[in-house]
C-alpha atoms as a PDB file:
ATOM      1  CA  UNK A   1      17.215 -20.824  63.099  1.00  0.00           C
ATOM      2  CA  UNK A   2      17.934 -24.475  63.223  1.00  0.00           C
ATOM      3  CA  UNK A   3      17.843 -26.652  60.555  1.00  0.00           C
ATOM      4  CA  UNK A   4      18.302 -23.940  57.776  1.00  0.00           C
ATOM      5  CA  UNK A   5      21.761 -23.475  56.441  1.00  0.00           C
ATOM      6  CA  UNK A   6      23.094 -20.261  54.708  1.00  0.00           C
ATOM      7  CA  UNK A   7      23.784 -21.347  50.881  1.00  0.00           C
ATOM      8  CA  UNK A   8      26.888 -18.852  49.999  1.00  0.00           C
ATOM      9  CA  UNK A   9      28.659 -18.551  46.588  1.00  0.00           C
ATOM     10  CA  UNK A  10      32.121 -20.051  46.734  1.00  0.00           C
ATOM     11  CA  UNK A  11      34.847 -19.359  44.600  1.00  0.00           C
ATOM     12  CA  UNK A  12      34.760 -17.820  41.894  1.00  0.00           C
ATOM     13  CA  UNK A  13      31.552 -18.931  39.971  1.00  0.00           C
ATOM     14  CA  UNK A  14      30.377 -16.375  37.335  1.00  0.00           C
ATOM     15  CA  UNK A  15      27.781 -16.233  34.288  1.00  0.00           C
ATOM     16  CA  UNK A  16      24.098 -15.640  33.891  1.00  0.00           C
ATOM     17  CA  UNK A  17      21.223 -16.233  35.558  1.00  0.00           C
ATOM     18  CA  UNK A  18      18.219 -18.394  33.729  1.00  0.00           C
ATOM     19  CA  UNK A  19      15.967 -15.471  33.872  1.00  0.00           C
ATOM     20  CA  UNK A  20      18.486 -13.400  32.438  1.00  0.00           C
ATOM     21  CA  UNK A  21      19.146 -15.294  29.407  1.00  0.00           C
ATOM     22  CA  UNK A  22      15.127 -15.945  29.112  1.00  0.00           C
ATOM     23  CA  UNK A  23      14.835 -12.439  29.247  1.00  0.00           C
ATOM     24  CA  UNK A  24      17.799 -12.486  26.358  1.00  0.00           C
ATOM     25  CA  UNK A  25      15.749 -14.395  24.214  1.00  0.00           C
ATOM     26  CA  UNK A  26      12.462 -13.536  24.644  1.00  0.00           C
ATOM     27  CA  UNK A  27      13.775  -9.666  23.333  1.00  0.00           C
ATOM     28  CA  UNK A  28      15.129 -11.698  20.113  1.00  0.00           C
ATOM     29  CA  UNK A  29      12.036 -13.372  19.569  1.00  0.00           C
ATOM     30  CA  UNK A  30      10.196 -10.240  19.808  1.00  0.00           C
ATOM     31  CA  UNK A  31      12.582  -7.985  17.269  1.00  0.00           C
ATOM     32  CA  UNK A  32      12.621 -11.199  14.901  1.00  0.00           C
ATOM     33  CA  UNK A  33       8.945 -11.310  15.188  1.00  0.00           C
ATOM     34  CA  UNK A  34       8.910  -7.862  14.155  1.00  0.00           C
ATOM     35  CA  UNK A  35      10.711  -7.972  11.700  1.00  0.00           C
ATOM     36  CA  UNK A  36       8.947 -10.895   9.860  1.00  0.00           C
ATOM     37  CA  UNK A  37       5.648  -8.466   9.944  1.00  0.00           C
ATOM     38  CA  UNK A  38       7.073  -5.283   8.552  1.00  0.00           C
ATOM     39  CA  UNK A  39       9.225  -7.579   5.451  1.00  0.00           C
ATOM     40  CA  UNK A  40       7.047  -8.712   2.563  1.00  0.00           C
ATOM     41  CA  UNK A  41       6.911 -12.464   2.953  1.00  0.00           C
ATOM     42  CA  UNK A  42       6.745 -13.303  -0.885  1.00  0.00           C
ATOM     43  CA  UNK A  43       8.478 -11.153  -3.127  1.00  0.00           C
ATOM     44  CA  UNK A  44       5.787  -9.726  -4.881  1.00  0.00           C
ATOM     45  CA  UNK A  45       3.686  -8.662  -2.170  1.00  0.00           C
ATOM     46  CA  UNK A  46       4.673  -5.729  -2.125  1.00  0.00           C
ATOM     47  CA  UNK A  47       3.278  -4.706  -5.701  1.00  0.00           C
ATOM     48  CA  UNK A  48      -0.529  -6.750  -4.347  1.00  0.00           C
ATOM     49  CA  UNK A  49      -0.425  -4.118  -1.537  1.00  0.00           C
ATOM     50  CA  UNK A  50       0.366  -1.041  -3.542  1.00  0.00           C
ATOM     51  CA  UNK A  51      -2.828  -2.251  -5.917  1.00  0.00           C
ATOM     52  CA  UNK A  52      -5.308  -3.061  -2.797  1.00  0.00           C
ATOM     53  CA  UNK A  53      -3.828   0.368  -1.459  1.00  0.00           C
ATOM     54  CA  UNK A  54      -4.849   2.429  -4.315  1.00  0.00           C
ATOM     55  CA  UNK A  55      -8.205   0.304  -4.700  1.00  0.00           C
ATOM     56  CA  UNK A  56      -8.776   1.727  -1.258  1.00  0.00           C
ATOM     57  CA  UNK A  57      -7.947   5.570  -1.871  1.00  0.00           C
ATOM     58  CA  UNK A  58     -10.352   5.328  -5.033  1.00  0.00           C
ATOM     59  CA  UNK A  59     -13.556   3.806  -2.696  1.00  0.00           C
ATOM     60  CA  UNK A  60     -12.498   6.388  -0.799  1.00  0.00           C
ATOM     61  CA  UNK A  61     -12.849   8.981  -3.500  1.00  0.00           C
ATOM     62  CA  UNK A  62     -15.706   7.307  -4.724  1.00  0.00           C
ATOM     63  CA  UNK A  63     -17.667   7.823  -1.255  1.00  0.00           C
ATOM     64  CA  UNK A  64     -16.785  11.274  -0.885  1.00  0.00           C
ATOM     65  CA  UNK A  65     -17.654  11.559  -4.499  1.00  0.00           C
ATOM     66  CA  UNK A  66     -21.523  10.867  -4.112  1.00  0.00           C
ATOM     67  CA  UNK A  67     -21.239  12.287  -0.371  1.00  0.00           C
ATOM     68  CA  UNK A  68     -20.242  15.972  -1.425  1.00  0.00           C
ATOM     69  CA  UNK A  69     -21.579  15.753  -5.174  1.00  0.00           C
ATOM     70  CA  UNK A  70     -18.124  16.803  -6.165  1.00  0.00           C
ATOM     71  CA  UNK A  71     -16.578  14.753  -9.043  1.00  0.00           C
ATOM     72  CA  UNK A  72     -12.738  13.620  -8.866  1.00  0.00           C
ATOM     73  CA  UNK A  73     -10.450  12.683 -11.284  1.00  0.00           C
ATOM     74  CA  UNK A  74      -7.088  10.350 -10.721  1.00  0.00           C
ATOM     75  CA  UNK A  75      -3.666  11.426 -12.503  1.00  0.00           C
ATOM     76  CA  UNK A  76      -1.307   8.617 -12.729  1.00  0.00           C
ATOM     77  CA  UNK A  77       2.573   9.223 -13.543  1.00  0.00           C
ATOM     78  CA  UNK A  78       5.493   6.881 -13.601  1.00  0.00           C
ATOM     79  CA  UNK A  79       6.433   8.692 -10.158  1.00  0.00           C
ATOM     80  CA  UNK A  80       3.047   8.466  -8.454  1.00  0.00           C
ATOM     81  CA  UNK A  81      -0.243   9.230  -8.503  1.00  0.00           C
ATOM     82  CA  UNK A  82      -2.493  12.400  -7.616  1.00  0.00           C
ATOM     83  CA  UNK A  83      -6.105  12.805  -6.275  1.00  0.00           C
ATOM     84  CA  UNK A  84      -8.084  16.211  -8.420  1.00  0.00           C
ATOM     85  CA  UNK A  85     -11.433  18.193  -7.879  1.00  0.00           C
ATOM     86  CA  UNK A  86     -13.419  19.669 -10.422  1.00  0.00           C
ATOM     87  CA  UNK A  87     -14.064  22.692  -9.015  1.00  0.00           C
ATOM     88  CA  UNK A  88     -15.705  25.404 -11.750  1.00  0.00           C
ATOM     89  CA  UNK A  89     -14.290  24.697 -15.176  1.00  0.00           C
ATOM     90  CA  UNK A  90     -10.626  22.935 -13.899  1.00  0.00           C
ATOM     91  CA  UNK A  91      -9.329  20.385 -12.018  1.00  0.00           C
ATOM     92  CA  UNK A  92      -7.655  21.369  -8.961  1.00  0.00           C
ATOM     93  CA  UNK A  93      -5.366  19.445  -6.921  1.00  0.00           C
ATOM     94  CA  UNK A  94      -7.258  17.425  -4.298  1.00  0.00           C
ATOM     95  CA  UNK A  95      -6.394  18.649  -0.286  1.00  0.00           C
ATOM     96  CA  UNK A  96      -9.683  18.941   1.415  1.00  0.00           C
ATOM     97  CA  UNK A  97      -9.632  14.967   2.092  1.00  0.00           C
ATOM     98  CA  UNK A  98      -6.264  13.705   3.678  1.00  0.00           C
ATOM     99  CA  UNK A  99      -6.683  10.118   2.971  1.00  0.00           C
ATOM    100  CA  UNK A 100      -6.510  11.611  -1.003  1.00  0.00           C
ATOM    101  CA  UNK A 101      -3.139  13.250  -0.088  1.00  0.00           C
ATOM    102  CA  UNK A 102      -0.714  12.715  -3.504  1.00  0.00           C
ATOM    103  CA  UNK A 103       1.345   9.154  -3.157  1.00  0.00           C
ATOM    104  CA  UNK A 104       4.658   8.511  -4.284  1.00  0.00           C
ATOM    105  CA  UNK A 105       5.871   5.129  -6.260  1.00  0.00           C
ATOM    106  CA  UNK A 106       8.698   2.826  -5.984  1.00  0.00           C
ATOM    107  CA  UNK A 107      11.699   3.924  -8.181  1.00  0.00           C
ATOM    108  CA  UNK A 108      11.797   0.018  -9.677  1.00  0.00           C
ATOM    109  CA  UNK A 109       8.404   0.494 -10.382  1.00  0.00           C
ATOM    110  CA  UNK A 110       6.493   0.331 -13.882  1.00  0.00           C
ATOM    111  CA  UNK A 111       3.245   1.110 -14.054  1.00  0.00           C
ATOM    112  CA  UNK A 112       0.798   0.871 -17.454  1.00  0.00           C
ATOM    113  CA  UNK A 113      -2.502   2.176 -17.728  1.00  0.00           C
ATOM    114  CA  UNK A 114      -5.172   1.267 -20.324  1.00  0.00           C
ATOM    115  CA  UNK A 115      -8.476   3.330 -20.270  1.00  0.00           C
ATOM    116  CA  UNK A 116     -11.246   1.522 -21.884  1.00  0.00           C
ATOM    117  CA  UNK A 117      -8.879  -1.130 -23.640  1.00  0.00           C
ATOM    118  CA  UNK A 118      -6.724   1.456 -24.956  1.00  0.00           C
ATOM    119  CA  UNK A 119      -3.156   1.632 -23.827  1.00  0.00           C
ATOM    120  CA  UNK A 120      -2.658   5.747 -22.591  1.00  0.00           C
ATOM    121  CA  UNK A 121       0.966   7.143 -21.692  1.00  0.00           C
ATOM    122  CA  UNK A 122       0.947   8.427 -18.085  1.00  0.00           C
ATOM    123  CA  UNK A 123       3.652  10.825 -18.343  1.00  0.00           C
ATOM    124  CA  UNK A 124       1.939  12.791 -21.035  1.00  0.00           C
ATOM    125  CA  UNK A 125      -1.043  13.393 -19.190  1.00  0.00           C
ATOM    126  CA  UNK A 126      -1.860  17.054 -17.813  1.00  0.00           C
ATOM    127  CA  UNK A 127      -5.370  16.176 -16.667  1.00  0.00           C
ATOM    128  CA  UNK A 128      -6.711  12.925 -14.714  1.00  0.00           C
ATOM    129  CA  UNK A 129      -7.188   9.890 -16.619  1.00  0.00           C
ATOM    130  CA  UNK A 130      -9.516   8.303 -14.475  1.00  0.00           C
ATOM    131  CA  UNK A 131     -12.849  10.042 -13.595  1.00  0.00           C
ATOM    132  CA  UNK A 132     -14.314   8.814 -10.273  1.00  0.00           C
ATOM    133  CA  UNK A 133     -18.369  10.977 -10.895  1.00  0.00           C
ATOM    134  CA  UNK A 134     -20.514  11.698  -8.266  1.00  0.00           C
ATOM    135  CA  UNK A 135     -23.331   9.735  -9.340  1.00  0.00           C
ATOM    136  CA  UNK A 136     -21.049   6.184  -8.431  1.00  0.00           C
ATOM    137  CA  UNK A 137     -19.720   5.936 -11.836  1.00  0.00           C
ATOM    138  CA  UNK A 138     -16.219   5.647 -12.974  1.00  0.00           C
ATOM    139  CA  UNK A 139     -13.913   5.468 -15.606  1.00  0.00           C
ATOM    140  CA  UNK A 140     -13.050   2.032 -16.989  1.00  0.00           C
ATOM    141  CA  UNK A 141      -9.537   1.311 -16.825  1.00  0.00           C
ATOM    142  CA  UNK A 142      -7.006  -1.254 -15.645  1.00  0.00           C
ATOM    143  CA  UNK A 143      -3.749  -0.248 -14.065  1.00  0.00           C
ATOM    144  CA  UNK A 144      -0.687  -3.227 -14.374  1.00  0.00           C
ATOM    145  CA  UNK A 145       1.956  -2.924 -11.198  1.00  0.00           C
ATOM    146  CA  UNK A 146       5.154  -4.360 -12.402  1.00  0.00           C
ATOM    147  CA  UNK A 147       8.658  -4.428 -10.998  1.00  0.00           C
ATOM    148  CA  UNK A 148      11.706  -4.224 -13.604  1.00  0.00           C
ATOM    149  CA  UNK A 149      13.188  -7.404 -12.615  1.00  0.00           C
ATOM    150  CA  UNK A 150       9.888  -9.800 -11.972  1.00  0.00           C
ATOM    151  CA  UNK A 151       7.810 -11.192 -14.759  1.00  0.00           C
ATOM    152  CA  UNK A 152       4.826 -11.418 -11.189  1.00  0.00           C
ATOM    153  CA  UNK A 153       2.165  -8.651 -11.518  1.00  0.00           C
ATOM    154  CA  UNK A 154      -0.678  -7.149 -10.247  1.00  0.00           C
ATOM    155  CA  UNK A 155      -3.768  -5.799 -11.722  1.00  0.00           C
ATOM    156  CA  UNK A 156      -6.295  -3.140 -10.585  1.00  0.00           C
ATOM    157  CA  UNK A 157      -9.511  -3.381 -13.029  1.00  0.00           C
ATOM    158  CA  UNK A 158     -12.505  -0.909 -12.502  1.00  0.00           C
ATOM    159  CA  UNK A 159     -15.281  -0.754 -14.366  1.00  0.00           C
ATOM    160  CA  UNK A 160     -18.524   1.822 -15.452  1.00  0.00           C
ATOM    161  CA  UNK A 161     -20.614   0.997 -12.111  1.00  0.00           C
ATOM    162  CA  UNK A 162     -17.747   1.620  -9.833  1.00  0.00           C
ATOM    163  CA  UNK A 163     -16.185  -1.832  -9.129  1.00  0.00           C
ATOM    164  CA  UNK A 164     -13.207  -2.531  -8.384  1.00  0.00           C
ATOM    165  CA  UNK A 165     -10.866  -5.388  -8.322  1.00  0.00           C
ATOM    166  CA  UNK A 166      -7.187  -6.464  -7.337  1.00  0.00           C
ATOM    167  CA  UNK A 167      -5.605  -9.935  -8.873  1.00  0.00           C
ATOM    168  CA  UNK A 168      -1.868 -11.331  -9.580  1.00  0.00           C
ATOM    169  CA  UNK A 169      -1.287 -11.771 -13.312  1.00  0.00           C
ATOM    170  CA  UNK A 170       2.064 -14.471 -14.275  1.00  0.00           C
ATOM    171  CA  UNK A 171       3.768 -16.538 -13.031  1.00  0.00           C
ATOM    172  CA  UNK A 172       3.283 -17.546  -9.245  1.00  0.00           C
END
């Protein structure tokens, strides 16, 4: 082989390749970028997605509502909230529908309910406040999603025909 010389490492030479520290960054980007998506990126998003959450698990109710003819009922308590069944003359706890399954709320939490205007104390409640009937109708109410140190909230309204709707109250 003429022509072609053997390269050879002389000395001592150490360090890292290129590829190696492209490799090295490309895993940083990647756990940064991960990161980023599982952190709210405004404080206060967190409370919007607990309201559009529980906007979702009451649709929810409200299709299998009219689907089985069954009517449910939600119980709301400073610690969480709970799907029911009327089933005879009581309501039972919900467990036929997963996606109903009982949620748990932030400790820093506050959560106020009105039901038709009228301001109701959750943690007196034994039976749901909201009805959710299996002819599409529902209870009116509006439940306010608060932290203890934010004067940013969020609202979730329904109203007699089954609507529903999510939106920031204060300060943005």
């Amino acid at each position: 082989m003429k022509g072609l010389r053997r390269i050879s490492r002389t000395g001592s030479q150490s360090g890292f390749t290129l590829l190696e520290i492209l490799l090295c960054l490309f895993i940083i980007g990647l756990m940064v970028g991960l990161v980023s998506v599982a952190l709210p990126e405004r404080k206060g998003q967190d409370l919007e997605q607990m309201a559009v959450s529980m906007k979702r698990a009451i649709l929810i109710a409200q299709e299998e509502s009219v689907f089985r003819s069954k009517d449910y009922g939600l119980l709301l308590s400073s610690d969480g909230y709970h799907f029911f069944s009327y089933q005879g003359e009581e309501w039972v706890p919900e467990t036929s529908v997963s996606l109903l399954k009982a949620q748990k709320f932030p400790k820093d939490l506050r959560v106020q309910l009105n039901i038709e205007g009228e301001s109701v104390d959750i943690d007196d409640a034994s039976t749901p406040q909201i009805l959710i009937l299996s002819d599409g109708q529902l209870s009116e109410f509006s439940i306010k999603f608060a932290r203890t140190d934010d004067k940013r909230s969020w609202m979730l309204s329904g109203s007699f025909d089954g609507a529903l709707t999510v939106e920031a109250e204060g300060p943005s």
